[in-house]
N, C-alpha and C. Protein backbone atom coordinates (compact mmCIF):
# COMPACT_ATOMS: atom_id res chain seq x y z
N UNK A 1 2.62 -19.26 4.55
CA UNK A 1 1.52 -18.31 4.46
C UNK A 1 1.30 -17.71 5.85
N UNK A 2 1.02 -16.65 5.95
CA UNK A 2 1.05 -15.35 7.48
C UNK A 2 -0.32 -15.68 7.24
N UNK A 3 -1.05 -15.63 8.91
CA UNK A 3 -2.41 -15.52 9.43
C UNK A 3 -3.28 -14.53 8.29
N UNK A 4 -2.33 -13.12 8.04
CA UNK A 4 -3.30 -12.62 7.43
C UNK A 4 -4.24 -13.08 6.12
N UNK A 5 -3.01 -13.89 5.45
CA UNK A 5 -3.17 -14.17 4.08
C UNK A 5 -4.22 -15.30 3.94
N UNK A 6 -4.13 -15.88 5.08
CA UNK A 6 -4.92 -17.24 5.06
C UNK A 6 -6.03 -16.99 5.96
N UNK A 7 -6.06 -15.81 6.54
CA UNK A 7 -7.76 -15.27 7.41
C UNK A 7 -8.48 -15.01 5.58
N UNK A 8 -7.79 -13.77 4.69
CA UNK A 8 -8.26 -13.76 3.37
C UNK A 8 -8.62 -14.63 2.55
N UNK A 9 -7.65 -15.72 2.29
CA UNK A 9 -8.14 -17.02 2.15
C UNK A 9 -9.61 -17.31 1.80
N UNK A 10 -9.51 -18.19 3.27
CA UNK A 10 -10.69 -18.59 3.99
C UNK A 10 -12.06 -17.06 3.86
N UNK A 11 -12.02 -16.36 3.68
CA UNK A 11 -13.03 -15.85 3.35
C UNK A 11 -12.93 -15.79 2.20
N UNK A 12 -12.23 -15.41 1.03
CA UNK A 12 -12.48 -15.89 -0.19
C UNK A 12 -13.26 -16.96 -0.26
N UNK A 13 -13.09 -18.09 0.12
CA UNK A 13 -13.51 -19.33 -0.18
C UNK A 13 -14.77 -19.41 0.32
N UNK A 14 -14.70 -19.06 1.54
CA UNK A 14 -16.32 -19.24 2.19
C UNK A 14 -17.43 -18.76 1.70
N UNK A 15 -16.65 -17.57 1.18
CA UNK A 15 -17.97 -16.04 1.07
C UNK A 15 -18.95 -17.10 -0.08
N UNK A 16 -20.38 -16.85 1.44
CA UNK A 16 -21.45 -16.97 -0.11
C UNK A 16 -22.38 -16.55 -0.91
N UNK A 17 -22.66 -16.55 -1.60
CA UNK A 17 -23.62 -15.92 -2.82
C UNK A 17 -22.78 -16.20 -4.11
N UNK A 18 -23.47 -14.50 -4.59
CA UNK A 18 -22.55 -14.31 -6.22
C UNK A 18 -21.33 -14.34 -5.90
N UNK A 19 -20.54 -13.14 -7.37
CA UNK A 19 -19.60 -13.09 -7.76
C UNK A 19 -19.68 -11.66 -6.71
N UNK A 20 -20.68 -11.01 -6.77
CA UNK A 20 -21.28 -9.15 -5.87
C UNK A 20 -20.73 -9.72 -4.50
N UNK A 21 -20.73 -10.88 -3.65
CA UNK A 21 -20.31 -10.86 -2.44
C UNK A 21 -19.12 -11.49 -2.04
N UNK A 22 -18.24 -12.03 -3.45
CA UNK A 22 -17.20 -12.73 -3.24
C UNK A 22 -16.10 -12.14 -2.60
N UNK A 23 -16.11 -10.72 -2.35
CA UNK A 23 -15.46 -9.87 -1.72
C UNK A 23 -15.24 -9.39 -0.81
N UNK A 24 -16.88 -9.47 -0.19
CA UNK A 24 -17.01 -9.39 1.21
C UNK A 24 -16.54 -10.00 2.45
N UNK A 25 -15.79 -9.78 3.23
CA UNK A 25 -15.84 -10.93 4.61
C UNK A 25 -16.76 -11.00 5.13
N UNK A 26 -17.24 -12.42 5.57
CA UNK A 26 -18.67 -13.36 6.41
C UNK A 26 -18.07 -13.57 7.53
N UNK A 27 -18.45 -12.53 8.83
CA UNK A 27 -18.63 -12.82 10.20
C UNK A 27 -18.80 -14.83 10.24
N UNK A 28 -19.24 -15.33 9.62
CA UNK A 28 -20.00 -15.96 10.45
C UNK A 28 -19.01 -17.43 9.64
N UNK A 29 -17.76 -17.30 8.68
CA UNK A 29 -16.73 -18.00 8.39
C UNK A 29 -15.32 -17.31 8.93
N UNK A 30 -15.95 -16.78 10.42
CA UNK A 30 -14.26 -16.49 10.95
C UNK A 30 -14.66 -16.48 12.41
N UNK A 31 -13.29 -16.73 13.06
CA UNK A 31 -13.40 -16.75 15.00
C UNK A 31 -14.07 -15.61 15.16
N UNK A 32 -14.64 -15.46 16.44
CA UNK A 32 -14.75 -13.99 16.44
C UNK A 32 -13.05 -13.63 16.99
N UNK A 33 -12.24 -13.78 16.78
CA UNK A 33 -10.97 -13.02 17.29
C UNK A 33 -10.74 -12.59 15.75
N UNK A 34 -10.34 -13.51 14.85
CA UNK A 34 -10.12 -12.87 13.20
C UNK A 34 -11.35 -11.83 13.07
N UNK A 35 -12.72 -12.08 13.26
CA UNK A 35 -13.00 -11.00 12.65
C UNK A 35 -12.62 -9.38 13.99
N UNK A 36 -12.64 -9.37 15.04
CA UNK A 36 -12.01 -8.55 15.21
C UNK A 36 -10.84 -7.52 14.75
N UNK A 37 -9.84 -8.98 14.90
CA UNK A 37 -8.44 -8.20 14.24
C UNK A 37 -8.89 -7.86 12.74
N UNK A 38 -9.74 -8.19 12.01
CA UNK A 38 -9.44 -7.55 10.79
C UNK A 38 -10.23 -6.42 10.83
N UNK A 39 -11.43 -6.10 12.03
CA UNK A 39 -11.94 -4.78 11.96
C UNK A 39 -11.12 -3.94 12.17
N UNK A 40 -10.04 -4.40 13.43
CA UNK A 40 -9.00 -3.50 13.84
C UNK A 40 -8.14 -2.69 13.23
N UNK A 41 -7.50 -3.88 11.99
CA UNK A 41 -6.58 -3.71 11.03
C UNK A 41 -6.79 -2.66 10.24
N UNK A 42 -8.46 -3.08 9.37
CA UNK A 42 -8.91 -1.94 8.36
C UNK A 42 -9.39 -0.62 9.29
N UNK A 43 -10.00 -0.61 9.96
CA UNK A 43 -9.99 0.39 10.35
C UNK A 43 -12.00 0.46 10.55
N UNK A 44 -12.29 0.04 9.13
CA UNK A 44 -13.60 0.34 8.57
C UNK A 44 -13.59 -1.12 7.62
N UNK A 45 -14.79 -1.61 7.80
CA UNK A 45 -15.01 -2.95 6.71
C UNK A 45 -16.10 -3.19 6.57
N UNK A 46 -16.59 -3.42 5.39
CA UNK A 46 -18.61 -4.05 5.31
C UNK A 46 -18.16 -5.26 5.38
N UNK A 47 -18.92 -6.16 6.03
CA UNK A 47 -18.87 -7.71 6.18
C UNK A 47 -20.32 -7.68 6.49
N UNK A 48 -20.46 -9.35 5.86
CA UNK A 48 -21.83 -10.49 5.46
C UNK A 48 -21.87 -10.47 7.36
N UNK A 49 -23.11 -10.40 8.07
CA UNK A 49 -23.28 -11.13 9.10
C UNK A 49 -24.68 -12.10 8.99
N UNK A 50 -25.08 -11.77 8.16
CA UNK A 50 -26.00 -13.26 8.06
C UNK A 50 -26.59 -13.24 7.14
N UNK A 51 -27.70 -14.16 6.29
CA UNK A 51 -27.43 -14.49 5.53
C UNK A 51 -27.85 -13.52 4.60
N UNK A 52 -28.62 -12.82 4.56
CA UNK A 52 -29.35 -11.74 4.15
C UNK A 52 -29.13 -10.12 4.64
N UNK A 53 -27.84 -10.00 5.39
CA UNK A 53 -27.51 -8.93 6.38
C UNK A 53 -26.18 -9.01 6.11
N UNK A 54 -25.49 -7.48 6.12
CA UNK A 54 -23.84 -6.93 5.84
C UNK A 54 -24.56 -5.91 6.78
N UNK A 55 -23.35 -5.32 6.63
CA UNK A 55 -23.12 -3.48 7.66
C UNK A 55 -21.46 -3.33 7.66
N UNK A 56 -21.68 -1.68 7.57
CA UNK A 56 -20.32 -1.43 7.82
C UNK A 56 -19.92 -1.54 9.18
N UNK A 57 -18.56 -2.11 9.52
CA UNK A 57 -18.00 -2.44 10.86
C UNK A 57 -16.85 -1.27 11.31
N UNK A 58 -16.93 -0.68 12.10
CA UNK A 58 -15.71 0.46 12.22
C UNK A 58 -14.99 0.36 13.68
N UNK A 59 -13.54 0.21 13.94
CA UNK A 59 -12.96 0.12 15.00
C UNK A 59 -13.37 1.43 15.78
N UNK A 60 -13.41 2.49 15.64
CA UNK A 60 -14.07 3.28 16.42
C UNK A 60 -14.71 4.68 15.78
N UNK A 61 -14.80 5.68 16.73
CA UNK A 61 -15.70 6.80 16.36
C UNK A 61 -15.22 7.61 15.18
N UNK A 62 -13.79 7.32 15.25
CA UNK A 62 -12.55 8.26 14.30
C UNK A 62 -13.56 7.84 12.41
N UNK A 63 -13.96 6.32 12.30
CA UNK A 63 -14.21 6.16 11.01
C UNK A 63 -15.43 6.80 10.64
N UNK A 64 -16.82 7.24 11.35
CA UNK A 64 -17.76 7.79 11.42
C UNK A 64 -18.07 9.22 11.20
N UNK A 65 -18.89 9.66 10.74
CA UNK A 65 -18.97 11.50 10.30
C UNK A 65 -19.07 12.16 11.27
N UNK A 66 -18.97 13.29 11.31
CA UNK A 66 -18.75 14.33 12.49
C UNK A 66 -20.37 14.00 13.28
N UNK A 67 -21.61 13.48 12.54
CA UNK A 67 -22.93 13.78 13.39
C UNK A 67 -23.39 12.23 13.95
N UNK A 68 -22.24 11.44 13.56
CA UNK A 68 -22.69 10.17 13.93
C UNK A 68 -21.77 9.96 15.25
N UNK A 69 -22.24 8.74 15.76
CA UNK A 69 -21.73 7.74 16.95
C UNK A 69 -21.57 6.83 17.00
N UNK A 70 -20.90 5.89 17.73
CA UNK A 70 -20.78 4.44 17.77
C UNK A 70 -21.36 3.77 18.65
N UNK A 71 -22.41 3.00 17.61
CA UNK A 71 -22.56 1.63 18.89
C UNK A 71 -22.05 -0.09 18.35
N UNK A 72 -22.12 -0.74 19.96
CA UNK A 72 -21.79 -2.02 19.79
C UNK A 72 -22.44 -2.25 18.92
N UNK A 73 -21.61 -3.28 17.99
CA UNK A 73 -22.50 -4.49 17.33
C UNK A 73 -22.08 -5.75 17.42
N UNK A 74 -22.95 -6.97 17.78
CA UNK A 74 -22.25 -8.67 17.66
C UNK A 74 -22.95 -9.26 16.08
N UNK A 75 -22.20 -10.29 16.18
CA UNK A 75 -22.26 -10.83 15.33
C UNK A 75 -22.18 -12.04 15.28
N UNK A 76 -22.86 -13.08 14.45
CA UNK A 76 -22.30 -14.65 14.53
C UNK A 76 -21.01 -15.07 14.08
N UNK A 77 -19.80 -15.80 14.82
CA UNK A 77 -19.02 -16.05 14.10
C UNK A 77 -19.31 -17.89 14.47
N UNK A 78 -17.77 -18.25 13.95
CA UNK A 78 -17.94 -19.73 14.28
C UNK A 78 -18.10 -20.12 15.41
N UNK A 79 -17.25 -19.78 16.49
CA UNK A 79 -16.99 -19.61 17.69
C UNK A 79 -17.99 -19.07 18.96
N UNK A 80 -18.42 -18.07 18.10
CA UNK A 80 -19.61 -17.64 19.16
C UNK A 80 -21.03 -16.55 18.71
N UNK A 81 -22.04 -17.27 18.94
CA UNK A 81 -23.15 -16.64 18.26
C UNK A 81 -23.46 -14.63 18.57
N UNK A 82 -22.71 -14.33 19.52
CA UNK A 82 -22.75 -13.18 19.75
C UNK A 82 -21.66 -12.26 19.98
N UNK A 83 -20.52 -12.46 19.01
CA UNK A 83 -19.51 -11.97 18.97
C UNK A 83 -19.55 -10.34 18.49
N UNK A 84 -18.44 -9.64 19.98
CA UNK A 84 -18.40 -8.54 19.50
C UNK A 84 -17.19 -7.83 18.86
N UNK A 85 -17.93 -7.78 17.53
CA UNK A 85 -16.90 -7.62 16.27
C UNK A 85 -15.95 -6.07 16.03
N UNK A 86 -17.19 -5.45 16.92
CA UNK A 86 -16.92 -3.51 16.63
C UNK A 86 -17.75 -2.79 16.66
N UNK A 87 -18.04 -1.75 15.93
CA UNK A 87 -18.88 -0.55 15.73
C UNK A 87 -20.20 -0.31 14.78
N UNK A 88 -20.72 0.11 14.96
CA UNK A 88 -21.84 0.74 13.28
C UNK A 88 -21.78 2.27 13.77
N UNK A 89 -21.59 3.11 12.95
CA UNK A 89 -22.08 4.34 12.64
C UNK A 89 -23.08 4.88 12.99
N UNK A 90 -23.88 6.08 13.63
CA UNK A 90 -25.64 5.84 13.52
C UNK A 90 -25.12 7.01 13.69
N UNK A 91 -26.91 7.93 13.85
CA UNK A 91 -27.20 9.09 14.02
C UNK A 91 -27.12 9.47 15.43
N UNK A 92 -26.05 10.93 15.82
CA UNK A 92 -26.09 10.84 17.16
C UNK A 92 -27.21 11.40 17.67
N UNK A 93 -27.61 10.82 18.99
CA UNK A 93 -28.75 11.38 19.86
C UNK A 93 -28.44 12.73 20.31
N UNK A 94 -27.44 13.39 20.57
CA UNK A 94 -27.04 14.18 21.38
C UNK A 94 -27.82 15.30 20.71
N UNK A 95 -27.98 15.30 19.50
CA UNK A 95 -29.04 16.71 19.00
C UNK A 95 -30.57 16.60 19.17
N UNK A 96 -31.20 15.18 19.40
CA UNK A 96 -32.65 14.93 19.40
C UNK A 96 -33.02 15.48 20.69
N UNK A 97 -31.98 15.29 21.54
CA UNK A 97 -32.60 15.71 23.35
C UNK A 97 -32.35 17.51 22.51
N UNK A 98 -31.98 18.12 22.16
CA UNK A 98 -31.16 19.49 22.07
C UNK A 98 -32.83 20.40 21.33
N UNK A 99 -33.31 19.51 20.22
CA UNK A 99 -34.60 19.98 19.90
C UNK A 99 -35.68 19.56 20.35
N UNK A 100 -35.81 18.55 21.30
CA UNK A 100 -36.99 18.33 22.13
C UNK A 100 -37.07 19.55 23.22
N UNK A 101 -36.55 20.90 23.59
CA UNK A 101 -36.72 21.51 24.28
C UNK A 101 -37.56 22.80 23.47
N UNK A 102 -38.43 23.37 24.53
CA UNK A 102 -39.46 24.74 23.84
C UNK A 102 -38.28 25.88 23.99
N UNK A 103 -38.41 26.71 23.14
CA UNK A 103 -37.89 27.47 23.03
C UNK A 103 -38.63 28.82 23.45
């Protein structure tokens, strides 16, 4: 079995809740190096970061809409309570300074 198959695995198995989150990868049942590489890999991924909390994770700005930006996000993994996993999406600032000016 290849790392990948058995990083999948192990989140199969871990993921908890329902049957609705059996799909998801849980930050917080992987190194933070696996969950990296698998942000890397996909590109874009929603993963569980705690117990009551998911978000989409994106390797960089490329997965995000033309008006959004990237910021850090950590996460708990096994390994380390503030692991930085990748990206979130948000609204960029660059237009809020643009209409705070009088015209």
């Amino acid at each position: 079995m290849n790392r990948t198959a058995a990083i999948m695995l192990a989140l199969a198995v871990a993921a908890p809740g329902g049957p609705a989150q059996a799909g998801r990868p849980d930050t917080r049942a992987m190194t933070c190096a696996d969950a990296q590489l698998l942000v890397r890999r996909a590109g874009a991924v929603v993963m569980t970061t705690g117990r009551y909390t998911y978000d989409r994770i994106v390797a960089g700005v490329g997965w995000c809409d033309f008006d959004e930006e990237t910021r850090l996000v950590t996460a708990p993994t096994i390994d380390n309570p503030r692991c930085r996993i990748g990206y979130v999406c948000r609204p960029a600032t660059l237009f809020e300074d643009f209409f705070r000016f009088p015209r």
